[in-house]
Protein backbone atom coordinates (compact mmCIF):
# COMPACT_ATOMS: atom_id res chain seq x y z
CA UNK A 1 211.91 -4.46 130.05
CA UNK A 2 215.83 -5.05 129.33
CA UNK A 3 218.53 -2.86 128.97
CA UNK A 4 221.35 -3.39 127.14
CA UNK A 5 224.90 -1.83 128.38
CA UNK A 6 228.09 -2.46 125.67
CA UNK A 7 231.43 -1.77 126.13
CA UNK A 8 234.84 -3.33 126.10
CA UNK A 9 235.74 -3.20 129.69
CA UNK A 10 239.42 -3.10 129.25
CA UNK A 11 239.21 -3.46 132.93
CA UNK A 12 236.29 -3.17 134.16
CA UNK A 13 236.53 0.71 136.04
CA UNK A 14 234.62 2.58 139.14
CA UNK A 15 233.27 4.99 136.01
CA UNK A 16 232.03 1.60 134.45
CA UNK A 17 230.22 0.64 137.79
CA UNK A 18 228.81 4.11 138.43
CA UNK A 19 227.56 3.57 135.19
CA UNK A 20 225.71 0.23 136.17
CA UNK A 21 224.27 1.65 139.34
CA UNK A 22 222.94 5.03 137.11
CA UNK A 23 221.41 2.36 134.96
CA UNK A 24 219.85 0.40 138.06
CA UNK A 25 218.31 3.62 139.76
CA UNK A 26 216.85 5.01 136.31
CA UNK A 27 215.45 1.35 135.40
CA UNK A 28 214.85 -0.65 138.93
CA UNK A 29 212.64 -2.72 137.47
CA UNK A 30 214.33 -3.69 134.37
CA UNK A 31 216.67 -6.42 133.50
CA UNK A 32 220.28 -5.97 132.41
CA UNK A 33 222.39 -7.50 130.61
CA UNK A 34 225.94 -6.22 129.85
CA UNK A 35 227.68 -7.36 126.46
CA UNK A 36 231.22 -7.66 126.30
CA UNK A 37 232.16 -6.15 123.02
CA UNK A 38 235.54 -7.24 121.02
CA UNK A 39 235.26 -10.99 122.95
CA UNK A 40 237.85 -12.31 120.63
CA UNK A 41 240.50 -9.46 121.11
CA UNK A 42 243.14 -10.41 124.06
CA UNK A 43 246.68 -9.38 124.57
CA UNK A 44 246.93 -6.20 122.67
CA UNK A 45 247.79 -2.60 124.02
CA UNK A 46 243.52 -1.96 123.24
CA UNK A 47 242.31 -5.18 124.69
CA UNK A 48 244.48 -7.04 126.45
CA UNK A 49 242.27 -8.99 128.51
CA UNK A 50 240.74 -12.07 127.48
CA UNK A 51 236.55 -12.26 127.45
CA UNK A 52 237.12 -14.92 130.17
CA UNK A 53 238.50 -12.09 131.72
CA UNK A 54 236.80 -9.16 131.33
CA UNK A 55 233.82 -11.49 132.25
CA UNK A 56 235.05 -12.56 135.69
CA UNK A 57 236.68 -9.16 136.65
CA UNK A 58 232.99 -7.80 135.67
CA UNK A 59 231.46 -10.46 138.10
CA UNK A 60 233.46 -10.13 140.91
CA UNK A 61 233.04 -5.72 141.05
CA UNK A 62 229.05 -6.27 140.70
CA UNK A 63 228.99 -9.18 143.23
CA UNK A 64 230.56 -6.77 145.22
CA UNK A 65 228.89 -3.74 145.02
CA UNK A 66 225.34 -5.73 145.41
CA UNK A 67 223.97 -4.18 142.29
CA UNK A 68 221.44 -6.86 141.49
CA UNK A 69 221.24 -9.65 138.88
CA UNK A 70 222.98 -9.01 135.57
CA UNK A 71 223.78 -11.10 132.34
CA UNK A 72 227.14 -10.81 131.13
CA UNK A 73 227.37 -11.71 127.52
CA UNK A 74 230.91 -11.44 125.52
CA UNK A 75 230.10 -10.45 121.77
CA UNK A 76 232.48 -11.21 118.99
CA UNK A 77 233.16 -8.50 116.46
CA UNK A 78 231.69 -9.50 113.12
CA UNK A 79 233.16 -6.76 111.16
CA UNK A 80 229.71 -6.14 109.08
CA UNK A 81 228.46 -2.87 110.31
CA UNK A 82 225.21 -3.14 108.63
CA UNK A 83 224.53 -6.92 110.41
CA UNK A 84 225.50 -5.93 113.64
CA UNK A 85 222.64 -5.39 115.33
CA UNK A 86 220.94 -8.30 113.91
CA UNK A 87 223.41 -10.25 115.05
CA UNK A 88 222.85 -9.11 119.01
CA UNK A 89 219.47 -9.18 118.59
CA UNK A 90 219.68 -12.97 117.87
CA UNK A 91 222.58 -13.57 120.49
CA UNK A 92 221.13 -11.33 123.29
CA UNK A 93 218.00 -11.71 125.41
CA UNK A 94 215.11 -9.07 124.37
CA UNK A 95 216.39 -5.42 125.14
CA UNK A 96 214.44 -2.18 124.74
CA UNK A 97 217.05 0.25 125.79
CA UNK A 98 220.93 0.64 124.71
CA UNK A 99 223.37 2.32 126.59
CA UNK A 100 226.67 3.48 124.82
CA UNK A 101 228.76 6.17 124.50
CA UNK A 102 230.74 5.06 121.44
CA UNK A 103 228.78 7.14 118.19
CA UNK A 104 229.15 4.25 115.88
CA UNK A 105 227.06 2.25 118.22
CA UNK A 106 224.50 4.49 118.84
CA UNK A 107 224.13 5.36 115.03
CA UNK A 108 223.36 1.29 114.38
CA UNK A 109 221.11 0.98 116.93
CA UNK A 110 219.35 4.30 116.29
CA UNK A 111 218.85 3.14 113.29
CA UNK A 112 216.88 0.13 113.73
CA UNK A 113 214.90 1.31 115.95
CA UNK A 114 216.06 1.23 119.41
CA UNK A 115 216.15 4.08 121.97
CA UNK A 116 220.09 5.08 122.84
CA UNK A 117 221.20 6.93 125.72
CA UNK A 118 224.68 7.51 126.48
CA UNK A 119 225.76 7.11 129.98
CA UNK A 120 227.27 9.83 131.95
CA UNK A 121 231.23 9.91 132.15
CA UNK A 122 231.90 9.70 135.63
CA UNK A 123 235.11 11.60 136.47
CA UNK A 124 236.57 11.17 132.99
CA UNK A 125 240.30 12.00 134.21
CA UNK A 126 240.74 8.95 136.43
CA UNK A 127 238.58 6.36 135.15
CA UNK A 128 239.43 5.82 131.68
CA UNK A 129 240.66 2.31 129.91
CA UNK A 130 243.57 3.87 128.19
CA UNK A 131 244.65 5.76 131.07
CA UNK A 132 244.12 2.90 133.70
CA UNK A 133 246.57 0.54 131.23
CA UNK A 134 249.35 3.42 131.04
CA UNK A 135 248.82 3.13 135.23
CA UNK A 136 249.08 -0.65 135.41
CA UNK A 137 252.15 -0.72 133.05
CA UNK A 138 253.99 2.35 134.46
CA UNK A 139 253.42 0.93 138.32
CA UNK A 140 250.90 4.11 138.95
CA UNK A 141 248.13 4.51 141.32
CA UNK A 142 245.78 2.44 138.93
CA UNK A 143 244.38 0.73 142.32
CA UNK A 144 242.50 3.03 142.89
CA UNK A 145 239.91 3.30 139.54
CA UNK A 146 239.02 0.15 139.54
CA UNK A 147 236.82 -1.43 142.32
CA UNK A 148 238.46 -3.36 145.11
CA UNK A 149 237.31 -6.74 144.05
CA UNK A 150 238.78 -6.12 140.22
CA UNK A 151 242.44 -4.69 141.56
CA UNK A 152 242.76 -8.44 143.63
CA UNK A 153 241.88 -9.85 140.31
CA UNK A 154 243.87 -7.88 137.94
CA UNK A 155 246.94 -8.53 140.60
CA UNK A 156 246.03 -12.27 140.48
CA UNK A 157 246.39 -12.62 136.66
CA UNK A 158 249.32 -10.76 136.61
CA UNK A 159 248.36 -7.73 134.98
CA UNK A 160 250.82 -5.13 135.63
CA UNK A 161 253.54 -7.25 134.06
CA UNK A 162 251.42 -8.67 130.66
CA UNK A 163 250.46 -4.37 130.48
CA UNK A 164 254.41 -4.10 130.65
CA UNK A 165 255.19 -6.65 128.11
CA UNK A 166 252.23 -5.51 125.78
CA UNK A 167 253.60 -1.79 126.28
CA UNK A 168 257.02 -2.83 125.37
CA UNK A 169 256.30 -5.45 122.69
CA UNK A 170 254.91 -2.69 120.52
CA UNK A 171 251.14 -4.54 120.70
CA UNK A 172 249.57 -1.46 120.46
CA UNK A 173 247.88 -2.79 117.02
CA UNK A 174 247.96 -6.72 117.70
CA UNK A 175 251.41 -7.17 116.40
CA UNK A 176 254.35 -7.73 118.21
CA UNK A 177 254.40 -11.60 118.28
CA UNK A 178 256.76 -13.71 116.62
């Protein structure tokens, strides 16, 4: 038994590893591997982390909360809906269970088959992507909704000034570059 957790982790939040540890206590005997959706998206408002990133930040909260082995996989868009899932299912280790709370998702793998459930939202107001990147760019109190172990990270790559650049740059939909 595998479970399979998506998302875009743009960072990597405490709601994300509440998440992880709901999965864990639900499933303690299965597997889990967590994919890394939009892998080739970096520097943007949306994603402006880098897989590389997104993987390590990932890492370093689950290494620190002792959650147990997981596989991290990053996963490429391949902007064919209907292929999608056939595509993870030949990238991805064997998974019986998807967890998602984005409908397009659940709809593909519903579809083919697989049982869905969408993760509770824990404490929706603070620990939100969007939010957490308006916090890191506008020098807020972003420190605290994202685990220890991913604020030293996000302050070692520089974050708060490449969310200030992206913010200002107009990035918000990839543009912004000469």
């Amino acid at each position: 038994m595998r479970a399979l957790l998506i998302g875009r982790f743009q960072p990597f939040h405490r709601g994300h590893l509440e998440v992880v540890r709901q999965i864990r206590a639900d499933r303690p005997t299965a597997s889990l591997v967590i994919g890394v959706g939009s892998a080739q998206e970096s520097f943007t408002w949306e994603n402006p982390f880098t897989a590389g990133e997104r993987l390590e930040m990932i890492g370093r909260a689950l290494g620190e909360a002792k959650v147990g082995e997981t596989l991290l996989v990053p996963i490429m868009d391949i902007s064919r809906h209907a292929l999608w899932v056939d595509y993870l299912e030949a990238l991805l280790p064997t998974f019986d269970r998807v967890y998602t709370n984005n409908p397009l998702t659940r709809l593909l793998f519903e579809r083919s088959g697989y049982a869905v459930e969408s993760p509770p939202l824990f404490d929706r107001a603070r620990f939100e992507g969007a939010r957490i990147r308006e916090q890191l760019a506008e020098g807020g109190a972003w420190k605290e909704a994202v685990p220890s172990a991913v604020a030293t990270y996000l302050e070692e790559i520089g974050a708060p000034a490449r969310l200030q650049v992206l913010k200002q740059s107009g990035s918000r939909l990839g543009g912004g570059l000469p």
